[in-house]
Structure formats: C-alpha cells, structure tokens
N, C-alpha and C. Protein backbone atom coordinates (compact mmCIF):
# COMPACT_ATOMS: atom_id res chain seq x y z
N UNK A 1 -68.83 -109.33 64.16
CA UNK A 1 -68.94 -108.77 62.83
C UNK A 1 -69.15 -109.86 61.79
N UNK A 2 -68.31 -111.24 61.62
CA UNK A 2 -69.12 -112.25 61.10
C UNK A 2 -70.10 -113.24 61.51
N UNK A 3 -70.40 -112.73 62.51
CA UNK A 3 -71.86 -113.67 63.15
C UNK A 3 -72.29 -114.02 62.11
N UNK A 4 -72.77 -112.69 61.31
CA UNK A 4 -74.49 -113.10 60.15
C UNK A 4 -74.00 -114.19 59.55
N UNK A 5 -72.67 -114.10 58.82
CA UNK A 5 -71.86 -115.01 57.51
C UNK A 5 -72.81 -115.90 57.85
N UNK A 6 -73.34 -117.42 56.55
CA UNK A 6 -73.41 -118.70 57.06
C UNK A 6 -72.03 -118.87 56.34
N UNK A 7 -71.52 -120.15 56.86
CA UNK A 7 -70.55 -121.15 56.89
C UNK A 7 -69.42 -121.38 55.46
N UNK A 8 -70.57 -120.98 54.03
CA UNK A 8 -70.01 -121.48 53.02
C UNK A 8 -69.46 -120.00 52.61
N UNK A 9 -70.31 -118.44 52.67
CA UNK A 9 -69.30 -117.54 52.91
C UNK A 9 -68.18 -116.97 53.37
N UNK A 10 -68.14 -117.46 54.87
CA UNK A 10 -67.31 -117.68 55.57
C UNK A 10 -65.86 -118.66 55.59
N UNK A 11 -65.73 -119.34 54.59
CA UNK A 11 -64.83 -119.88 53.99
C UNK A 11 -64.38 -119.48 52.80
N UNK A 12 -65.04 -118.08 52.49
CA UNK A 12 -64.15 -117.58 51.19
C UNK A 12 -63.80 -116.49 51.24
N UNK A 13 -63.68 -115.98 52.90
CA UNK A 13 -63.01 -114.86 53.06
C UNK A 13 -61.78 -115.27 54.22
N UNK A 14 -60.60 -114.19 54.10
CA UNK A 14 -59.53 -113.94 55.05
C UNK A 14 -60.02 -112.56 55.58
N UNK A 15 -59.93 -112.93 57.10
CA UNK A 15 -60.34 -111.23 57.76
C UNK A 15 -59.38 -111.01 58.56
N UNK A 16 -58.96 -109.66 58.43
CA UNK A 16 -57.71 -109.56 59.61
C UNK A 16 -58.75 -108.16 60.35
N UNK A 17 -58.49 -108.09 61.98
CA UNK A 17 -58.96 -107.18 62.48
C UNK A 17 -57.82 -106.95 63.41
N UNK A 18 -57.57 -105.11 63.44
CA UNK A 18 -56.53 -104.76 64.08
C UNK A 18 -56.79 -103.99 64.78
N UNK A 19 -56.63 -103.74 66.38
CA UNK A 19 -56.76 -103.07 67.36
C UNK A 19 -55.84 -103.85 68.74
N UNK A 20 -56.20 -102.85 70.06
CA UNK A 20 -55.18 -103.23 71.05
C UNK A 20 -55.81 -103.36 72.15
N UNK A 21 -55.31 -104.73 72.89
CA UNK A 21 -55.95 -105.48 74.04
C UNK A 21 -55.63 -104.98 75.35
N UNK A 22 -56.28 -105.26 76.39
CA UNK A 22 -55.68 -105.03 77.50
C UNK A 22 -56.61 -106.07 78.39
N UNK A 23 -56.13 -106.04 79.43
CA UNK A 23 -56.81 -107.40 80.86
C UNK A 23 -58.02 -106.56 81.52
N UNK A 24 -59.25 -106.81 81.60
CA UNK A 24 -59.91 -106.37 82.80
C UNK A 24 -59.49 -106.99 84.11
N UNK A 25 -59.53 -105.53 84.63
CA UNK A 25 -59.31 -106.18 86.25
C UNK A 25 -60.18 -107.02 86.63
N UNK A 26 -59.30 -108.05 87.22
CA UNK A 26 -60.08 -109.02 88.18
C UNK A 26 -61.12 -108.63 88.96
N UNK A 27 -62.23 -109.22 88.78
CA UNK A 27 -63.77 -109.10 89.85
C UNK A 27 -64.25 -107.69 89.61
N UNK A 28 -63.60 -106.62 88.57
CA UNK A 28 -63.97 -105.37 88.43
C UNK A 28 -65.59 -105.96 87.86
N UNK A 29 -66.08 -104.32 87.72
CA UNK A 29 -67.77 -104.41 87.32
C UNK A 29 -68.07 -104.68 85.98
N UNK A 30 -66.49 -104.47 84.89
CA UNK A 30 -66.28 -104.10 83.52
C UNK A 30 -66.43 -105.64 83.49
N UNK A 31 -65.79 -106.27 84.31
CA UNK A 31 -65.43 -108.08 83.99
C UNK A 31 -66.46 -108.71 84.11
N UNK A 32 -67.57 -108.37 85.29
CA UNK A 32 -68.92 -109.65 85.74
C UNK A 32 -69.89 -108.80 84.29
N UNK A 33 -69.43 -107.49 83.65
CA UNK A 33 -70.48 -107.15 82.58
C UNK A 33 -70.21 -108.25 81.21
N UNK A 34 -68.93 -107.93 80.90
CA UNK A 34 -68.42 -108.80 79.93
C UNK A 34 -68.78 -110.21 79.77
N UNK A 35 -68.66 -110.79 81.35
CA UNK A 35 -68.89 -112.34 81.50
C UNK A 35 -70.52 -112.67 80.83
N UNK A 36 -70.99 -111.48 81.60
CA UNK A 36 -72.83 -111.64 81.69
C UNK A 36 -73.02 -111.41 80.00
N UNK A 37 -72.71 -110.64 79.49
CA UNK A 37 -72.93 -110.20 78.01
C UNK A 37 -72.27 -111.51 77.34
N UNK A 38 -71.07 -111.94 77.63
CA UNK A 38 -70.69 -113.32 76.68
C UNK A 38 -71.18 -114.40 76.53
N UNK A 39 -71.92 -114.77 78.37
CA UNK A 39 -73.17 -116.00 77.92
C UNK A 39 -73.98 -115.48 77.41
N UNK A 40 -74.91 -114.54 77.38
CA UNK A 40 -75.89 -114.05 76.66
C UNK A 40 -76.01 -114.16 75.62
N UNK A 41 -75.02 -113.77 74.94
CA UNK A 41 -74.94 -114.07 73.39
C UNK A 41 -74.06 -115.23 72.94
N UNK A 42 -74.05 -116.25 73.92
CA UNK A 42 -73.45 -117.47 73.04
C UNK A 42 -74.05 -118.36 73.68
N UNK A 43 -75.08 -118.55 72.96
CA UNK A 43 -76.09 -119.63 73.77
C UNK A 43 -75.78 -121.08 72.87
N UNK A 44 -75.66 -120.90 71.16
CA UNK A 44 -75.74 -121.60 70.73
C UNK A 44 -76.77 -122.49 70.80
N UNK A 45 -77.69 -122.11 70.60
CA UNK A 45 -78.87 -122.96 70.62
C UNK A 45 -79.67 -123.36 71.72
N UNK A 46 -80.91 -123.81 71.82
CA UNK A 46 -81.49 -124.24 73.74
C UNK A 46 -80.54 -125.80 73.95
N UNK A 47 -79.87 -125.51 75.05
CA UNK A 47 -79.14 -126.63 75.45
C UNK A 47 -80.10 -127.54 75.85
N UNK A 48 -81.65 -127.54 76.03
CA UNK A 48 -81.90 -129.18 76.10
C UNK A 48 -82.48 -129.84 75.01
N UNK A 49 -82.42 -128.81 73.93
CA UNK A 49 -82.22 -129.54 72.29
C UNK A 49 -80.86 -130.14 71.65
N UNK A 50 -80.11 -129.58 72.32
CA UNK A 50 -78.97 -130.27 71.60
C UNK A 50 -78.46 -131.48 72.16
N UNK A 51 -77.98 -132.22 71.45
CA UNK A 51 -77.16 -133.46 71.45
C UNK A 51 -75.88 -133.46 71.47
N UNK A 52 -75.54 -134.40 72.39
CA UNK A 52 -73.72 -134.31 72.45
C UNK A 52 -73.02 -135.41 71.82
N UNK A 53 -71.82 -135.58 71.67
CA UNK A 53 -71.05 -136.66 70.80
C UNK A 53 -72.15 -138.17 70.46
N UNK A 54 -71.90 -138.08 69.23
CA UNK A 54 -72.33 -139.62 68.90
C UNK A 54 -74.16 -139.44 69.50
N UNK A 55 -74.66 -138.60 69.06
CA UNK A 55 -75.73 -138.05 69.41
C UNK A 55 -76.88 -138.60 70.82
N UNK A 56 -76.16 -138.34 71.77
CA UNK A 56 -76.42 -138.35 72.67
C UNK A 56 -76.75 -136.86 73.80
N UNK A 57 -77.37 -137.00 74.69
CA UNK A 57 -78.02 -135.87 75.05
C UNK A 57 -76.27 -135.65 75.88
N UNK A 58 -76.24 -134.60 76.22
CA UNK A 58 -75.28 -133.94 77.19
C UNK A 58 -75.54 -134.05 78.51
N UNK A 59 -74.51 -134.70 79.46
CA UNK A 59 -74.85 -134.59 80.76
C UNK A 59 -74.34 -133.42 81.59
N UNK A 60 -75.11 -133.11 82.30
CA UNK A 60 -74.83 -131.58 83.15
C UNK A 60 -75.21 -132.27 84.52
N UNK A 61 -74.14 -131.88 85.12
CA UNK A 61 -74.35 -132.05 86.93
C UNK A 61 -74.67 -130.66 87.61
N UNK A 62 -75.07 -129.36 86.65
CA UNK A 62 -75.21 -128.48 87.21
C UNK A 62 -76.88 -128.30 87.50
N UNK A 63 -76.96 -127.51 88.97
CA UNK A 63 -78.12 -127.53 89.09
C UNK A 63 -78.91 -126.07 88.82
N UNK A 64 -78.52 -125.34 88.06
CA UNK A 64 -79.45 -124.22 86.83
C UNK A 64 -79.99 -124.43 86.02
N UNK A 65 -79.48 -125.67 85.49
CA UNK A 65 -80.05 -125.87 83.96
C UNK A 65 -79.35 -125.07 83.15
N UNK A 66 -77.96 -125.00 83.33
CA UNK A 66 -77.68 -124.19 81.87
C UNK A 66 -76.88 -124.70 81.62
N UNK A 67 -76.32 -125.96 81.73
CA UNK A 67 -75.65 -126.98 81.43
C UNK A 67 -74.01 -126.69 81.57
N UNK A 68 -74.08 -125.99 82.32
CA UNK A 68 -73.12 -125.56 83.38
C UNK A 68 -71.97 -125.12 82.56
N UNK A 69 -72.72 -124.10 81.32
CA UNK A 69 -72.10 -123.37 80.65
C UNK A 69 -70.80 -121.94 81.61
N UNK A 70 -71.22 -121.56 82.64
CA UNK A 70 -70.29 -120.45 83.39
C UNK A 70 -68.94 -121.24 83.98
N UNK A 71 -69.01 -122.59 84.29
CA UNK A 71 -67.35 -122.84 84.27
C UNK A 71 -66.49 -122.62 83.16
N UNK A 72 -66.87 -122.22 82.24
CA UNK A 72 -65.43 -122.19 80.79
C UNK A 72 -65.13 -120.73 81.44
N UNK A 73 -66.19 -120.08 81.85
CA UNK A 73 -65.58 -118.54 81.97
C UNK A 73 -65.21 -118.21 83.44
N UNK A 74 -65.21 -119.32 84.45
CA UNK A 74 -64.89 -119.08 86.06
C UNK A 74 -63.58 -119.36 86.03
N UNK A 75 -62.84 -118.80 87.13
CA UNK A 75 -61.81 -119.45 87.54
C UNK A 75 -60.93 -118.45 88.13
N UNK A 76 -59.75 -118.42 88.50
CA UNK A 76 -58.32 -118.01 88.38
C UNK A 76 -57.98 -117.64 87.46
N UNK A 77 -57.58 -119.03 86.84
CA UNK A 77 -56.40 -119.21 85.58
C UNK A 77 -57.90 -117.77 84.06
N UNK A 78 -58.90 -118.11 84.54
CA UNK A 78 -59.57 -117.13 83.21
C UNK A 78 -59.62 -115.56 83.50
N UNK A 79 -59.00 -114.84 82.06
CA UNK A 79 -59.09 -113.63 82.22
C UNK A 79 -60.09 -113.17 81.18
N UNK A 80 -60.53 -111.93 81.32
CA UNK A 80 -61.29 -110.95 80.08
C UNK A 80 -60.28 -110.28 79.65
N UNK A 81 -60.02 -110.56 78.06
CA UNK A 81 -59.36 -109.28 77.19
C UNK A 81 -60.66 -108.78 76.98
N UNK A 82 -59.94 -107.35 76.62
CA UNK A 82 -60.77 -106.18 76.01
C UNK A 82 -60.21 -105.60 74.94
N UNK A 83 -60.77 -105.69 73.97
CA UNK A 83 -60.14 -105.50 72.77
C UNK A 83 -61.23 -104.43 72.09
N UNK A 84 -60.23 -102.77 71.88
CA UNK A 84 -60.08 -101.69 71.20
C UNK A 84 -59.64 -101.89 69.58
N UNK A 85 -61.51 -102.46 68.86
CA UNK A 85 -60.95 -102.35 67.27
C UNK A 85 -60.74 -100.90 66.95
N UNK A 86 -59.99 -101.05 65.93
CA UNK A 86 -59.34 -99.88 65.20
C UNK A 86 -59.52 -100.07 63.89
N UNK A 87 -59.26 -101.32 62.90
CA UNK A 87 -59.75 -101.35 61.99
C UNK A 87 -59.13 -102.78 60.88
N UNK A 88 -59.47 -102.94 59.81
CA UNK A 88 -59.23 -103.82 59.19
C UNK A 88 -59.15 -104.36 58.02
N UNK A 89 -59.48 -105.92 57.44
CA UNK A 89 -59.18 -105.95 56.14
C UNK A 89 -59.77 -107.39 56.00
N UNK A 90 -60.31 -107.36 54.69
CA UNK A 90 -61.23 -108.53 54.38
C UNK A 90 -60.96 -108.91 52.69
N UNK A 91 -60.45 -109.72 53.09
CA UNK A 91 -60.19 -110.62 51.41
C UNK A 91 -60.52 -112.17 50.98
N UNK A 92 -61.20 -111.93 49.65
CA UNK A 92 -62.04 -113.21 49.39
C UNK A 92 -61.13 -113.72 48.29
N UNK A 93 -61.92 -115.22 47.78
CA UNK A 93 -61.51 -115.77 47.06
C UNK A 93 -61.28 -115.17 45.69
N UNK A 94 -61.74 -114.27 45.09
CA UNK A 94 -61.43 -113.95 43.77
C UNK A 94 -60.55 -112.62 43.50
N UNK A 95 -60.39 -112.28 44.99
CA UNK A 95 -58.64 -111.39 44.71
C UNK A 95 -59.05 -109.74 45.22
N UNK A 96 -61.04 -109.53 46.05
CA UNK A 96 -60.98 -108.44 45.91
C UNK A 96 -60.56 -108.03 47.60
N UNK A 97 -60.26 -107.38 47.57
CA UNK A 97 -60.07 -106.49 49.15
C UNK A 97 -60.59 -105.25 49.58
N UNK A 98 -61.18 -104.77 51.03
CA UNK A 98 -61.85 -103.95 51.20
C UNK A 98 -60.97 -103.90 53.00
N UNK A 99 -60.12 -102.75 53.01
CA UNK A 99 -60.12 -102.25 54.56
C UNK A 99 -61.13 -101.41 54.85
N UNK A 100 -61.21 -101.56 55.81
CA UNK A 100 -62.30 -100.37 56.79
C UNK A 100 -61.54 -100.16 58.27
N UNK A 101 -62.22 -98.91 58.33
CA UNK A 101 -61.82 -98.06 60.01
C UNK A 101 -63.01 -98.06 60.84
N UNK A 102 -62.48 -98.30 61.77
CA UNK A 102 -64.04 -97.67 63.08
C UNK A 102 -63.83 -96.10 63.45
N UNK A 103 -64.75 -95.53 62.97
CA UNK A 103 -64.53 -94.03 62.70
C UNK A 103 -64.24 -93.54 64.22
N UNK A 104 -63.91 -92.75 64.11
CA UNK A 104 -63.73 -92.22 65.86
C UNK A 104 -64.27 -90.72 65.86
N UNK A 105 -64.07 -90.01 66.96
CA UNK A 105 -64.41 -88.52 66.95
C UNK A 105 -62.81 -87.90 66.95
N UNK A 106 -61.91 -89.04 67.27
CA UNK A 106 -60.31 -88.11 67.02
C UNK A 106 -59.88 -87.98 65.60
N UNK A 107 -58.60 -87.94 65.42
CA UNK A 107 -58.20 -87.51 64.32
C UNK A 107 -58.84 -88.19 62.96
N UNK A 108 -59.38 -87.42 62.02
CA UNK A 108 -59.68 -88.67 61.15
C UNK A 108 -59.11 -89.16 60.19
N UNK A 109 -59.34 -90.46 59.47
CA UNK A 109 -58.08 -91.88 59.39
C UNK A 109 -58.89 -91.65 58.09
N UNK A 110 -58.17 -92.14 56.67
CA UNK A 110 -58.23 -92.24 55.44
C UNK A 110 -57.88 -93.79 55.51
N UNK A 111 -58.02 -94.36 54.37
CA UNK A 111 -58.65 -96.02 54.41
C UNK A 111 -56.76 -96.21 54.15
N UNK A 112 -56.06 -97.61 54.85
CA UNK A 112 -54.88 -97.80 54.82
C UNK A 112 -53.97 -96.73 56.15
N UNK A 113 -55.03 -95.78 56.25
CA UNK A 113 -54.15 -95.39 57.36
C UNK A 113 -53.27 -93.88 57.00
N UNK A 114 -53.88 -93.24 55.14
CA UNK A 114 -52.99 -92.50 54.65
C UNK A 114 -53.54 -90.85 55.46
C-alpha cells in the first residue's frame, strides 16, 4: 500500500495497519505461492545493474543468475505469515488523520470501528 510513496513522502507519514496473522503450513501450495509472488515483486532493480558496498558489483556463487536472491526465503528456521488486513490509520506531519477499513461482504464497519 506504500510502494507508490517516494521516500520524502514517506517520511511524513505514521501508518498503523491492523489485522491478524497466522503461519502457512510448511511446504503447503499457499507457501511455494507466497514465496513465488514475494520474489516477483521484490526484485529491486536488475541485479546485474546494481552495485554492492563501496560500489562494487555483488558476488553471487549462485548458478541462476538471480544472485541467489531465494536463500533469504529457504530454510527451516523461515516461515510465511499471512496477514488478514482489517484496517487502519495514517497520520502526517501537520496533525491530519484518515482511518480506513477493507470493506468486506460481512457485517459492515463504520470508520473507527463505530
């Protein structure tokens, strides 16, 4: 939801987002979707344009070429939350505030929850 922000907007807001997590099961179909959808969209740029510390190219011992971005998300010790927004609250520097709900088809919610 703040993807679009650039950087200097994004420092003049507080966002709180409220909803409830739970674990995908291990090796379930929900988890290799999640994994596949999270590199997808976090490419951060073509990794053989970017430069690493002290601008130097990045070394990868992986042999895909994707600079062996899928170990942060392999392992044991890594799980997928799944997180059920419900709704939230966004406040900037000059004092204004705006909650919002993710509308649902159940009961329906008045802004604050009244």
């Amino acid at each position: 939801m703040l993807l679009n922000m650039n950087t200097s907007a994004l420092s003049r807001i507080s966002a709180t987002i409220n909803g409830s997590a739970r674990l995908a099961d291990t090796n379930s179909e929900e988890e290799k979707w999640c994994k596949e959808v999270h590199l997808e969209n976090n490419t951060f740029g073509d990794s053989s344009l970017e430069m690493g510390l002290f601008g130097s190219t990045p070394v990868s011992n992986d042999a895909s070429g994707d600079g062996g971005r899928g170990c942060f998300i392999e392992g044991e010790e890594v799980r997928v939350v799944i997180v059920k927004i419900n709704d939230g609250r966004i406040a900037d520097w000059k004092g204004g505030v705006k909650d919002w709900i993710i509308a649902s088809d159940e009961a329906p919610h008045e802004v604050n929850g009244v």
